[in-house]
Each structure stands twice: as C-alpha cells, then as structure tokens.
C-alpha atoms as a PDB file:
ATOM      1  CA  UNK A   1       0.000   0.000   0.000  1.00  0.00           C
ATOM      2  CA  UNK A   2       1.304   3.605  -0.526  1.00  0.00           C
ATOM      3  CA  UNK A   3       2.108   5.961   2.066  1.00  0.00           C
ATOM      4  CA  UNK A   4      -1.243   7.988   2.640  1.00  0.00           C
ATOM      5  CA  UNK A   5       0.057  10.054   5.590  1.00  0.00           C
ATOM      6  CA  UNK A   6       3.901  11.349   6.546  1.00  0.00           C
ATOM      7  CA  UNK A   7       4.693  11.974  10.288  1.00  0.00           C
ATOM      8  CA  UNK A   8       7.728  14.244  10.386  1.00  0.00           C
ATOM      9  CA  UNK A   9       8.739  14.303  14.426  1.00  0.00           C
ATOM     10  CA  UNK A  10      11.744  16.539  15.668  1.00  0.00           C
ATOM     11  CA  UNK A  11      12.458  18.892  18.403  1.00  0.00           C
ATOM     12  CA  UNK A  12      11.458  22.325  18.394  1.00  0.00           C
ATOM     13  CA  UNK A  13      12.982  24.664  15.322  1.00  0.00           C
ATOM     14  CA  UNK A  14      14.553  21.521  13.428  1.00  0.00           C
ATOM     15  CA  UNK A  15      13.087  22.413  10.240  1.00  0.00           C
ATOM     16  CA  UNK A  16       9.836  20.003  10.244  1.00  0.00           C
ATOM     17  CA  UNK A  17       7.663  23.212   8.600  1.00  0.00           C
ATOM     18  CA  UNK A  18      10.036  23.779   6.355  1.00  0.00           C
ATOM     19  CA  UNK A  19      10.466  20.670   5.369  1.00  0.00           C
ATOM     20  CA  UNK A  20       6.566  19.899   4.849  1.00  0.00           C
ATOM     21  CA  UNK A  21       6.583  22.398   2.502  1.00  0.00           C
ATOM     22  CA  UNK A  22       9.031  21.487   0.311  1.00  0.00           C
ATOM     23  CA  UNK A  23       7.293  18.115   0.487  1.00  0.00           C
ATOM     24  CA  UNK A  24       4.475  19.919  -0.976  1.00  0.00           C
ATOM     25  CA  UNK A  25       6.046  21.170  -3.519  1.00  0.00           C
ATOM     26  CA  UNK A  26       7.681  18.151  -4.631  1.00  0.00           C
ATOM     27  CA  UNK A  27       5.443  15.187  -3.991  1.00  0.00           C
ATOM     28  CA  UNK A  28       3.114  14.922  -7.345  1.00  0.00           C
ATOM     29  CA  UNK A  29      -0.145  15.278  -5.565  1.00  0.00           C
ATOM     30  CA  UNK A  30      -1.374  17.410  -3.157  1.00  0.00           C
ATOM     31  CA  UNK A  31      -0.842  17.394   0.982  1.00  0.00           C
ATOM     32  CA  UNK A  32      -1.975  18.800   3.566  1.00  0.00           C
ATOM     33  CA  UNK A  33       0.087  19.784   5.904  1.00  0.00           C
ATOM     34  CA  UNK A  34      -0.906  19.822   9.848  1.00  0.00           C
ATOM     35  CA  UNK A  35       1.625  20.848  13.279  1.00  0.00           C
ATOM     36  CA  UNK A  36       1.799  21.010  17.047  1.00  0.00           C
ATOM     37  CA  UNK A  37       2.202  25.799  15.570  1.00  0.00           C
ATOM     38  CA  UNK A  38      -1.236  25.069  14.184  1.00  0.00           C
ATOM     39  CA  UNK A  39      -2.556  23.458  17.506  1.00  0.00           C
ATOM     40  CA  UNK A  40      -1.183  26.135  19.915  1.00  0.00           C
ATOM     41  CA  UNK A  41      -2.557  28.964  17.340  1.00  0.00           C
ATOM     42  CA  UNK A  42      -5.306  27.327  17.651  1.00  0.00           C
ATOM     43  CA  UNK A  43      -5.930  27.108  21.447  1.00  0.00           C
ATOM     44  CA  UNK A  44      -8.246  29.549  23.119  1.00  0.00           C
ATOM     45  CA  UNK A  45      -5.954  32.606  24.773  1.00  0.00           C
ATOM     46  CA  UNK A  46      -6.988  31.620  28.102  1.00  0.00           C
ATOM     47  CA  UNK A  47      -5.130  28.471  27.971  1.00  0.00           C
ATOM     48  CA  UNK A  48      -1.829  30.154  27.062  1.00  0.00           C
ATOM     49  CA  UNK A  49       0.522  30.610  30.068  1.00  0.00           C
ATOM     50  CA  UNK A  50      -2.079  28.787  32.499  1.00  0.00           C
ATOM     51  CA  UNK A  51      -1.717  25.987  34.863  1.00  0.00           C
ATOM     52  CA  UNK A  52      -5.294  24.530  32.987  1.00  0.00           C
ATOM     53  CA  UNK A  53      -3.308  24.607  29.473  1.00  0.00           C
ATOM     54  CA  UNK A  54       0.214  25.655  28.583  1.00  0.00           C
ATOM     55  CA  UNK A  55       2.987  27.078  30.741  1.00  0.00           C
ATOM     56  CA  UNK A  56       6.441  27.915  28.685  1.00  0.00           C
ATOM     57  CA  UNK A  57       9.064  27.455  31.574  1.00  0.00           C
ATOM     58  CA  UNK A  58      12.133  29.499  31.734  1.00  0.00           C
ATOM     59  CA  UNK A  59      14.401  26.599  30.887  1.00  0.00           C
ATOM     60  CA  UNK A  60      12.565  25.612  27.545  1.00  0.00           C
ATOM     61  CA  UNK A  61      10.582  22.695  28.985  1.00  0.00           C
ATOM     62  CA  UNK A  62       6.728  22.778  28.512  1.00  0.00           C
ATOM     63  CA  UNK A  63       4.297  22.325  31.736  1.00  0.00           C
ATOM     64  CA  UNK A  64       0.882  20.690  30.184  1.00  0.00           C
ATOM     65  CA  UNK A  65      -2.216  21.150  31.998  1.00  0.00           C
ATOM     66  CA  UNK A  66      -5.205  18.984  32.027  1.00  0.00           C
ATOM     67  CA  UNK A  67      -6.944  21.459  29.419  1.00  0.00           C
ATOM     68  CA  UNK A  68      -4.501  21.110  26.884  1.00  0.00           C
ATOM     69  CA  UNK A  69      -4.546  17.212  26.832  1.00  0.00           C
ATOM     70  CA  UNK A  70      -8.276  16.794  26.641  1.00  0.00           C
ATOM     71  CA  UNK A  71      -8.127  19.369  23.592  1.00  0.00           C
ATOM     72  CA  UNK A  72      -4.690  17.655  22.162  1.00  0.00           C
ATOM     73  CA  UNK A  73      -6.361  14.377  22.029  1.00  0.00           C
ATOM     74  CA  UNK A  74      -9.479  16.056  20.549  1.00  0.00           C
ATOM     75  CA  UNK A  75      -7.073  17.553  17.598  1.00  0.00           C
ATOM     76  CA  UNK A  76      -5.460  14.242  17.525  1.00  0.00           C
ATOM     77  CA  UNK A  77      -8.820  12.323  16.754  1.00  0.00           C
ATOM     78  CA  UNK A  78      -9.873  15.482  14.263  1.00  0.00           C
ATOM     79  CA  UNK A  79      -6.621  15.282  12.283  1.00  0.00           C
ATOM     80  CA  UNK A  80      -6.610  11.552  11.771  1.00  0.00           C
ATOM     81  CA  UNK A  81     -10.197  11.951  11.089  1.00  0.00           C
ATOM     82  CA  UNK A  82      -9.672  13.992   8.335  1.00  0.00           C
ATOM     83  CA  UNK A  83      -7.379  11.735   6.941  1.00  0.00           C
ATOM     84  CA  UNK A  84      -9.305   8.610   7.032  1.00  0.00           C
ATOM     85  CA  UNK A  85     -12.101  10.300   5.670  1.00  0.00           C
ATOM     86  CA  UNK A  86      -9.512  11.138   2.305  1.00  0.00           C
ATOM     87  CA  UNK A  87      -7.893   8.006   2.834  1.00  0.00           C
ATOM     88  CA  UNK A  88      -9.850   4.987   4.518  1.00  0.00           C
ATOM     89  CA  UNK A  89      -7.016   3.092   6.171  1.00  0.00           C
ATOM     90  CA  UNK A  90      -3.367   5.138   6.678  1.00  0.00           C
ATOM     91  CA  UNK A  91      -0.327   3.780   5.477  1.00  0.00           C
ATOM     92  CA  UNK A  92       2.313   5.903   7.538  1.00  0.00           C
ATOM     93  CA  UNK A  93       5.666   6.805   6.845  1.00  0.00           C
ATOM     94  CA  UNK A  94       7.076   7.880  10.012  1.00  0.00           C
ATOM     95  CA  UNK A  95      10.482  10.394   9.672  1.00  0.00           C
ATOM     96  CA  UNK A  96      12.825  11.201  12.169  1.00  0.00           C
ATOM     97  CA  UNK A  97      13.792  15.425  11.524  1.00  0.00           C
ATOM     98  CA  UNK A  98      16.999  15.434  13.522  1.00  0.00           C
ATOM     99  CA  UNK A  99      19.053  18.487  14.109  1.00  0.00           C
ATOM    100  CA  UNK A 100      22.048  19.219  16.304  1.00  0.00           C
ATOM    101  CA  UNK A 101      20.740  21.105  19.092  1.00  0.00           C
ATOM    102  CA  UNK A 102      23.538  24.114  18.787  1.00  0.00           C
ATOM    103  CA  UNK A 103      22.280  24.740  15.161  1.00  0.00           C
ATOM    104  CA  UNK A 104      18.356  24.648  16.168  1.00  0.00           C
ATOM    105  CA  UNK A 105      19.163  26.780  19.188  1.00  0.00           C
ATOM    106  CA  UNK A 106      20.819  29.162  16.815  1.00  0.00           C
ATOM    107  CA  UNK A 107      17.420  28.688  14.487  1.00  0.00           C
ATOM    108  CA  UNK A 108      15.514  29.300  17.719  1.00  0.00           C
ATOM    109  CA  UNK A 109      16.726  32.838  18.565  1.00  0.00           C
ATOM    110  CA  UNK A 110      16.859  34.018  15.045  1.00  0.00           C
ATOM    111  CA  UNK A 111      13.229  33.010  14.928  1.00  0.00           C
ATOM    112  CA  UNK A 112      12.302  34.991  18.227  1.00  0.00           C
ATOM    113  CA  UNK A 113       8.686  33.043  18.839  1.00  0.00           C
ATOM    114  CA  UNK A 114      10.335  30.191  21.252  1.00  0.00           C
ATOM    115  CA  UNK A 115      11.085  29.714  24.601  1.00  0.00           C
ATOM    116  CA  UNK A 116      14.956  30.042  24.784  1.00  0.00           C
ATOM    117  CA  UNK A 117      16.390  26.665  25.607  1.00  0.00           C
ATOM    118  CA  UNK A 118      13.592  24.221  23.691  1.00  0.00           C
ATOM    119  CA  UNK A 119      15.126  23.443  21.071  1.00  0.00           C
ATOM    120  CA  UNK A 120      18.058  21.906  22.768  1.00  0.00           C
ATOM    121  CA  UNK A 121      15.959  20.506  25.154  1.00  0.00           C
ATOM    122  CA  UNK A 122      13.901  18.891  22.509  1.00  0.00           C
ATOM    123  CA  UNK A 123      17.035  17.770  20.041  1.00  0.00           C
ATOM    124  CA  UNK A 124      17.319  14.611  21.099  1.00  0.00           C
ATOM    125  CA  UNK A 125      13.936  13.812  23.781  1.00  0.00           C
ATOM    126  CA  UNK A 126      11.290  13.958  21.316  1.00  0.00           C
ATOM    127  CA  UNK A 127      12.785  11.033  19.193  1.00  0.00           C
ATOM    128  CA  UNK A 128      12.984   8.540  22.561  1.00  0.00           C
ATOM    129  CA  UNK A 129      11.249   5.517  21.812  1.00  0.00           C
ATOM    130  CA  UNK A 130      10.229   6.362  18.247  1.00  0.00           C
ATOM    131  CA  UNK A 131      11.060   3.915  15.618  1.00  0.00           C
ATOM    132  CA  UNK A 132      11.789   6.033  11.984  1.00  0.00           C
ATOM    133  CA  UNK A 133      11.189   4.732   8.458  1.00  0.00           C
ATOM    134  CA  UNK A 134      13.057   7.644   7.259  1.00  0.00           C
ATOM    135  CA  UNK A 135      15.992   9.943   9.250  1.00  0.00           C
ATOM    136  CA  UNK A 136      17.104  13.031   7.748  1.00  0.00           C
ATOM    137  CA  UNK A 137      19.403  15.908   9.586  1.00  0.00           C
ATOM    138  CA  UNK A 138      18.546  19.036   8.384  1.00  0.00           C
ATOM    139  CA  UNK A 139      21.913  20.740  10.668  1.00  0.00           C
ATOM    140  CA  UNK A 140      23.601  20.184   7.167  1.00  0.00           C
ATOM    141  CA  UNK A 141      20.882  19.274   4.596  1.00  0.00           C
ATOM    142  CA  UNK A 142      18.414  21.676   3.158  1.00  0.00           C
ATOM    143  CA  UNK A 143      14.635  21.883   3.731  1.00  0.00           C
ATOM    144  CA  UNK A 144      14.487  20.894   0.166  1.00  0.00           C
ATOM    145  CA  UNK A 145      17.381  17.605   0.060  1.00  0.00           C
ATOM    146  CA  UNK A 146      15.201  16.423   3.212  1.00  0.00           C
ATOM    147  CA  UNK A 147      12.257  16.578   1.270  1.00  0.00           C
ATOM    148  CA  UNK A 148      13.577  15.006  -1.322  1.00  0.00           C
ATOM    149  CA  UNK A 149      14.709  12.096   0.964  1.00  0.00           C
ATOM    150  CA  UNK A 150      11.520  11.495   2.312  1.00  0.00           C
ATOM    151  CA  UNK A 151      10.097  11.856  -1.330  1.00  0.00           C
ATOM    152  CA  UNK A 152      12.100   9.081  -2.427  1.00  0.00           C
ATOM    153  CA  UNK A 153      10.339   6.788  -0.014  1.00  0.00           C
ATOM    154  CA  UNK A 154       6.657   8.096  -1.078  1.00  0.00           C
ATOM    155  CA  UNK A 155       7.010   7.664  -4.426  1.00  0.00           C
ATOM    156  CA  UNK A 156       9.541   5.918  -7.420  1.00  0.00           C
ATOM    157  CA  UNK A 157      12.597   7.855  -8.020  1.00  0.00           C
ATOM    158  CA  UNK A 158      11.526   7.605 -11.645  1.00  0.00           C
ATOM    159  CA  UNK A 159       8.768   9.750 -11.063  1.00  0.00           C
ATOM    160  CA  UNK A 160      11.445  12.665 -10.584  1.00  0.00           C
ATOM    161  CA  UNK A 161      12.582  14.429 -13.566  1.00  0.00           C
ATOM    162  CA  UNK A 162      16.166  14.454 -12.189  1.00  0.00           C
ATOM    163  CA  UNK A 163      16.339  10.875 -11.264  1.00  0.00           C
ATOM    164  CA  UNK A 164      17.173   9.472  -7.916  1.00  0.00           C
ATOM    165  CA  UNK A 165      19.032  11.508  -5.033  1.00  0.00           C
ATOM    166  CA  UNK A 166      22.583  10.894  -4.490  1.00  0.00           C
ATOM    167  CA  UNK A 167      21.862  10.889  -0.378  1.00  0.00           C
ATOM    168  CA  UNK A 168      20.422   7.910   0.768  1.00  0.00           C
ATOM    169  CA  UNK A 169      18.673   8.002   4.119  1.00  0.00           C
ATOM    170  CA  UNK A 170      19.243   6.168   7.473  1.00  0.00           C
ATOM    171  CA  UNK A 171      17.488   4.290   9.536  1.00  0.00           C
ATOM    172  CA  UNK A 172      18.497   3.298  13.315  1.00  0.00           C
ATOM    173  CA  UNK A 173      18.138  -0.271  14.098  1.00  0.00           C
END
C-alpha cells in the first residue's frame, strides 16, 4: 500500500515546517500539511501561560495542563479523522527530523517566537522511543534535500525528472 500520511517528528525549530513544505512542492499530488504551531494557534488565549493549558518554563521545557490534553487528544482524533475520511485506512511513513541542538538553538533565537532553551531541550527527547522509516538531519541538509529524501520513499525515483538523489537516508536499528 502507498504511504497515505507522513509523520515528520523533531524537536522544536529543526526544520519540520520547512520541510513539509518542500514536500508539498515536490510530492506529485497534493498534501496537507498539519503541526503542534497550528494546535497552539489554535488554542483559546486563556489556555496560554495557564496551569489549565500551557505554561512555557524558563528553561525551555513545557508544563501541560489537564486542558490542553483533553483538547490535544481532541485535535489528535480530528486530524486523523480527516485523513481517514480522504484516505480509509493510513499507510504511515514515520520520519525522524533530527538536528544538532547548537544549530536549532541558533534557528531558535533568530526566529524569536520560542522559549529560549527548547530546542536543545527537545534535540534529542522527542525522538525517545520512536522507531523512523526515514531519518534526515537538516543541521547540514536543506529543507528541500530532506524533502527530497523522504520523497524518495513516497514515491519511485523515476517519477522525478532528475532521477534518484545521491543521499540515501538512514534508519536506526
């Protein structure tokens, strides 16, 4: 079965958003594209910077209240809702967006909408436990070669005018 639905996980500023959108431009048909930015956007005000929803500590670590759970589960079940109803069953290619945390820090501060200190914290936590079908490092690959990458695993090389990508993708064991 072809992959229906691609999970790009990373730490905080690692280039996922980039990354899904040179996926969109790439892949031959059209994706959506859905993130934890579009969640918190989402989230009524009152839940920002409350012991009920969010709290962004000093250190870069994220307190979650009870609030925010019930309505990430609810986006959870909405998302993959959307998704079945386009797809039925979801074939899932699941991509580990690594970065070394000095570079995302960097990323962080020249972006100016994060908690200093996340994106280190998150480097290397938010891939504990998760098996990959796909790793890319975007501290020395563009948004773009990722994309490509991950492409390659979506769909034939062949399908690409320029043939297959000279970077071949890891995956831990």
């Amino acid at each position: 079965m072809a992959t229906q639905a691609i999970v790009l996980n990373g730490g905080s500023s690692s280039g996922k958003s980039s990354i899904a959108r040179a996926l969109q431009a790439l892949l031959p048909e059209a994706w959506l594209s859905f993130g934890v930015d579009d969640f918190v956007q989402a989230m009524p005000p009152a839940m920002q910077d409350s012991e009920e929803g969010l709290v962004f500590l000093p250190d870069g670590r994220i307190s979650v209240g009870p609030g925010i759970r019930r309505l990430r589960d609810a986006w959870g079940e909405g998302v993959a809702a959307v998704a079945r109803a386009a797809l039925h069953d979801l074939q899932v290619l699941w991509v580990g967006v690594m970065c070394d945390s000095r570079v995302a820090s960097m990323r962080e501060a020249q972006r100016g909408d994060r908690v200093p200190g996340m994106a280190a914290l998150q480097a290397t936590m938010v891939h504990d436990g998760v098996t990959y079908d796909v790793v890319v490092d975007t501290t020395a690959l563009s948004p773009q070669q990722c994309a490509r990458l991950i492409a390659d695993s979506v769909v034939p090389a062949a399908s690409f005018p320029d043939g297959p990508v000279a970077v071949k993708p890891s995956v831990p064991g």
